[in-house]
C-alpha atoms as a PDB file:
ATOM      1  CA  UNK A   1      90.943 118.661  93.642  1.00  0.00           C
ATOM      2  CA  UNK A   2      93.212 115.907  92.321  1.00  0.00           C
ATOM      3  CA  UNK A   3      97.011 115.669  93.100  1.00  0.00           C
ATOM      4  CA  UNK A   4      99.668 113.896  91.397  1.00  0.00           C
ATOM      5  CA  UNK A   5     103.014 112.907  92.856  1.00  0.00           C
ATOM      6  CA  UNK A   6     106.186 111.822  91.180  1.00  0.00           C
ATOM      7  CA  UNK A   7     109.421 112.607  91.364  1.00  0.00           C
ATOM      8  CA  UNK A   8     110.413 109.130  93.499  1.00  0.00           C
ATOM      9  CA  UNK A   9     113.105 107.136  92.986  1.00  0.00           C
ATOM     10  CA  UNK A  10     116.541 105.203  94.241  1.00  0.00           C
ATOM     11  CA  UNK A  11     119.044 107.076  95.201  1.00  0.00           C
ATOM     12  CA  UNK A  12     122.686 106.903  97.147  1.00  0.00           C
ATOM     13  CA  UNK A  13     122.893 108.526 100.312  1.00  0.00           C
ATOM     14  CA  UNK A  14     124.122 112.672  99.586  1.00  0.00           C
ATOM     15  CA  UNK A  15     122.294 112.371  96.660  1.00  0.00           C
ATOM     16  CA  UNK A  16     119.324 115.069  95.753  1.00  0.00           C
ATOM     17  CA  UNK A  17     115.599 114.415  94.836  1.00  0.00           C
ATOM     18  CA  UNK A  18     112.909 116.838  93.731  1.00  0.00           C
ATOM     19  CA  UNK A  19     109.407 115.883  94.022  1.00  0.00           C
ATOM     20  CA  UNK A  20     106.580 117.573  92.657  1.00  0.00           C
ATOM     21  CA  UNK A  21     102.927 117.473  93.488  1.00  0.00           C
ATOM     22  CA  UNK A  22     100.359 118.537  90.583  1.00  0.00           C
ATOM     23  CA  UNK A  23      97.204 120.174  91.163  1.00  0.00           C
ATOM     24  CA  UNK A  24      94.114 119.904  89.241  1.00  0.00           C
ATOM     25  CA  UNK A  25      92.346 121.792  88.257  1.00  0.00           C
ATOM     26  CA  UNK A  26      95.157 123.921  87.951  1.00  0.00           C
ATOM     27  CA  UNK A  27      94.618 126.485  90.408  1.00  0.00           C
ATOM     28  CA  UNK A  28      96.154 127.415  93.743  1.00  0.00           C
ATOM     29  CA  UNK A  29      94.087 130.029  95.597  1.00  0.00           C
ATOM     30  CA  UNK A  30      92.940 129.166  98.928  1.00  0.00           C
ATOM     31  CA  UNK A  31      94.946 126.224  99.754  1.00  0.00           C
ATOM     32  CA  UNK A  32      97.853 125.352 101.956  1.00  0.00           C
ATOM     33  CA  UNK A  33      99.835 121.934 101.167  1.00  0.00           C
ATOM     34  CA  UNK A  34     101.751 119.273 103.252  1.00  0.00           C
ATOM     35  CA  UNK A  35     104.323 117.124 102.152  1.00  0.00           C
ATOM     36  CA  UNK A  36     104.014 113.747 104.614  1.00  0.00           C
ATOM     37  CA  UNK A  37     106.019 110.192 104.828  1.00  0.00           C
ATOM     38  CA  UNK A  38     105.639 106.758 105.618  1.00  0.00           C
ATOM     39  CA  UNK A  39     108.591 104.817 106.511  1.00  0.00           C
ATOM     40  CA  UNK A  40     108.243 100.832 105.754  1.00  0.00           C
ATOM     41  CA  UNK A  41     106.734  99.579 109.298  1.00  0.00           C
ATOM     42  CA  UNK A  42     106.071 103.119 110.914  1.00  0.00           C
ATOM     43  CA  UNK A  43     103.146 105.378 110.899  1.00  0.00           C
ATOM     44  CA  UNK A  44     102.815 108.614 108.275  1.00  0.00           C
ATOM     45  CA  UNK A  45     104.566 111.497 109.526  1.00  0.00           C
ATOM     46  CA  UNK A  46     104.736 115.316 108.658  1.00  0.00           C
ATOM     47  CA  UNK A  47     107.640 116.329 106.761  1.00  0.00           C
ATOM     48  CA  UNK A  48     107.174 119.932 105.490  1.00  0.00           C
ATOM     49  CA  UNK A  49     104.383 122.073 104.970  1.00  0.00           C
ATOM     50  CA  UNK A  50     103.743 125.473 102.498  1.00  0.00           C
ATOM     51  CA  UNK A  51     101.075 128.531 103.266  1.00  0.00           C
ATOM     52  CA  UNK A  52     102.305 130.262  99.838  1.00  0.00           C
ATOM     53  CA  UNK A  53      99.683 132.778 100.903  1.00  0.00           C
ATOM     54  CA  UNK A  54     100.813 133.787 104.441  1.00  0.00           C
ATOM     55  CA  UNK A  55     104.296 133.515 103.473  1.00  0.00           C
ATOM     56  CA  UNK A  56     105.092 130.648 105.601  1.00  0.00           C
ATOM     57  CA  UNK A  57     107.208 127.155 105.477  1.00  0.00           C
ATOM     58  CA  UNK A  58     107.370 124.467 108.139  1.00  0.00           C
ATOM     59  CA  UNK A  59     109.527 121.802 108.447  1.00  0.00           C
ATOM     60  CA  UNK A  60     110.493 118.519 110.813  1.00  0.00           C
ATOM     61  CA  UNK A  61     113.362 118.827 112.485  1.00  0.00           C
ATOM     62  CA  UNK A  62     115.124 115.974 110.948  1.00  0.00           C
ATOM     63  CA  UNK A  63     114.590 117.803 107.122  1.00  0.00           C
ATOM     64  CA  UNK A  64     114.989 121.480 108.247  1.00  0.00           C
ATOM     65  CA  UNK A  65     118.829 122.141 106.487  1.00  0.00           C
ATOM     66  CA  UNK A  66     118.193 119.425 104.055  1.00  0.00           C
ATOM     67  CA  UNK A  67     114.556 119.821 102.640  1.00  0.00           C
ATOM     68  CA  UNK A  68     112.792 123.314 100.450  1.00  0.00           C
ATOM     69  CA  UNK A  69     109.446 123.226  99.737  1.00  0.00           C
ATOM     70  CA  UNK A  70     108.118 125.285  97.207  1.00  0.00           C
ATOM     71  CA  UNK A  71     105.480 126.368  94.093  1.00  0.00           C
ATOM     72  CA  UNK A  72     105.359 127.086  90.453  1.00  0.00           C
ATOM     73  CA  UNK A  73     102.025 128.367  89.387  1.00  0.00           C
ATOM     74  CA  UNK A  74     102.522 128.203  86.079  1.00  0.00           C
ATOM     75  CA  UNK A  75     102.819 124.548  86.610  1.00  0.00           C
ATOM     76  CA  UNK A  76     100.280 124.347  89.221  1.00  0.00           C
ATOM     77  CA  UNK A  77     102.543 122.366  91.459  1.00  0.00           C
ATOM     78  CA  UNK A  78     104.246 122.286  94.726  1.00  0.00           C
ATOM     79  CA  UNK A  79     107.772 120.386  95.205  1.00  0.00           C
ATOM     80  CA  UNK A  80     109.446 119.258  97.915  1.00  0.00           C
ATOM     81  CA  UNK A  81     113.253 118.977  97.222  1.00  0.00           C
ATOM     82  CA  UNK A  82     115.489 117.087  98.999  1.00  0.00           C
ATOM     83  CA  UNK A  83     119.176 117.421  99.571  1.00  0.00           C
ATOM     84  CA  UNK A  84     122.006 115.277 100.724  1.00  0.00           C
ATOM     85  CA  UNK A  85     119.718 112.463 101.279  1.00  0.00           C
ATOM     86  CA  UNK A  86     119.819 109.786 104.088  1.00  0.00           C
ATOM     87  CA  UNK A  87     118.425 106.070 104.557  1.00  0.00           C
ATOM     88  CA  UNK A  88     116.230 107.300 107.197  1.00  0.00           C
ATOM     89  CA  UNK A  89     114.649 109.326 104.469  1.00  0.00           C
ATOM     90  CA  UNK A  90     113.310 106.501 102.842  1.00  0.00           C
ATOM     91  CA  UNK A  91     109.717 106.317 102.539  1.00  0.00           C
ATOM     92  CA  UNK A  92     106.791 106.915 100.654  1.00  0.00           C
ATOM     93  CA  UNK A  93     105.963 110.509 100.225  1.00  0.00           C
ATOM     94  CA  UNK A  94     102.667 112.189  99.939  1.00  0.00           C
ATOM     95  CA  UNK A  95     101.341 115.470  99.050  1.00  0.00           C
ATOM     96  CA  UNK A  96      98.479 116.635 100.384  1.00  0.00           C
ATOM     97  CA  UNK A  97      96.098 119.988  99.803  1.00  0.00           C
ATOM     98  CA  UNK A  98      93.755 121.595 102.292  1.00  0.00           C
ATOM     99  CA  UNK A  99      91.719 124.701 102.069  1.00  0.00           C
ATOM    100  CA  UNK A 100      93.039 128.020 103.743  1.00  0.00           C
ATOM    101  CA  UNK A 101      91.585 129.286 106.471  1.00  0.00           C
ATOM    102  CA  UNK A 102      94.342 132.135 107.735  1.00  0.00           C
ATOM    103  CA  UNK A 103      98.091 132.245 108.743  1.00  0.00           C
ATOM    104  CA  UNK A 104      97.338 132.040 112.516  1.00  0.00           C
ATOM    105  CA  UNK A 105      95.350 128.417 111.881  1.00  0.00           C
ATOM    106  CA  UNK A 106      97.526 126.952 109.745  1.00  0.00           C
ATOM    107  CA  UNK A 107     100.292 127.330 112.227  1.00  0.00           C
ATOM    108  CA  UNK A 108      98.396 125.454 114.635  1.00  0.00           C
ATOM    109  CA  UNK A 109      97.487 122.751 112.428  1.00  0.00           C
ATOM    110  CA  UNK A 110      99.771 122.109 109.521  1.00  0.00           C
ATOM    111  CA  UNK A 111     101.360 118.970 111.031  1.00  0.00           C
ATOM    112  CA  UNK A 112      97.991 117.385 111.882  1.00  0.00           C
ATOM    113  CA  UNK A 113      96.772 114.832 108.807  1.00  0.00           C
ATOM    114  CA  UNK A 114      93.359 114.647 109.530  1.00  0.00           C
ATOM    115  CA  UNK A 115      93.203 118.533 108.394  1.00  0.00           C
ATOM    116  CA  UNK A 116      94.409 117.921 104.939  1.00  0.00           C
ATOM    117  CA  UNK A 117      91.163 116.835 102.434  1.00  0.00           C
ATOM    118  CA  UNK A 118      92.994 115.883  99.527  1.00  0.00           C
ATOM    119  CA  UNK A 119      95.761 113.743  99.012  1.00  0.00           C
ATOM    120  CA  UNK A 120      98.052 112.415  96.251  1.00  0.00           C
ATOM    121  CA  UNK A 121      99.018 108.727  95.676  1.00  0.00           C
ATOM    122  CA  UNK A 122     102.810 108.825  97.080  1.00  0.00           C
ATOM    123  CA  UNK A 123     105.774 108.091  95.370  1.00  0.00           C
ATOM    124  CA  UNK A 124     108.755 106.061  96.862  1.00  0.00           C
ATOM    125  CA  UNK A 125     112.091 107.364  97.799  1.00  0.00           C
ATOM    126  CA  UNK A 126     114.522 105.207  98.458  1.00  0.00           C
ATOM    127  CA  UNK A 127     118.109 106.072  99.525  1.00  0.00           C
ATOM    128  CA  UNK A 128     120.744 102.942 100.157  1.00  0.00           C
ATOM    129  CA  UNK A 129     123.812 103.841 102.178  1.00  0.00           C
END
């Protein structure tokens, strides 16, 4: 499984991103996927996470009103967009794919990193105030 992520860019505070993460080969059965950051000088944190086969959507705190994640199969890819932006957003973002075990795991682990096998290359949001 490869992923591709784009979608990065500079933006103003309020402003709106989408980001989309590209699976290949194109196929989405049996996977969950993770959308994680990395802040310049801080450690990679979860941001938002998608069991398209459970049903179920799990976000930080600090993204919950602001952040959708989401999938279009035709496109094989998963997108994280992002509304009314903030400095603080500012990182690199990374998808990341893992393979599905049930509902009842995935809500135990979605936030942990070391679960996820594959991961994209990032792509940089930045947001100036």
């Amino acid at each position: 499984v490869q992923l591709q992520a784009s979608g990065g860019g500079l933006v103003q505070a309020g402003d709106s991103l989408r980001l989309s993460c590209v699976v290949s080969p194109r196929t989405f059965s049996g996977y969950v996927a993770g959308w994680f950051r990395q802040a310049p000088g801080k450690e990679r944190e979860f941001v938002a996470a998608f069991d398209w086969s459970g049903g179920s959507k799990y976000y930080q705190d600090s993204v919950k009103d602001r952040f959708t994640v989401s999938r279009e199969s035709a496109k094989a890819a998963v997108y994280l967009q992002m509304n009314n932006l903030k400095p603080e957003d500012t990182a690199v973002y990374y998808c990341a794919f893992k393979r599905r075990v049930n509902s009842s795991w995935f809500a135990r682990i979605f936030k942990d990193q070391s679960e996820y096998q594959y991961w994209g290359q990032g792509t940089l949001v930045t947001v100036s105030s």
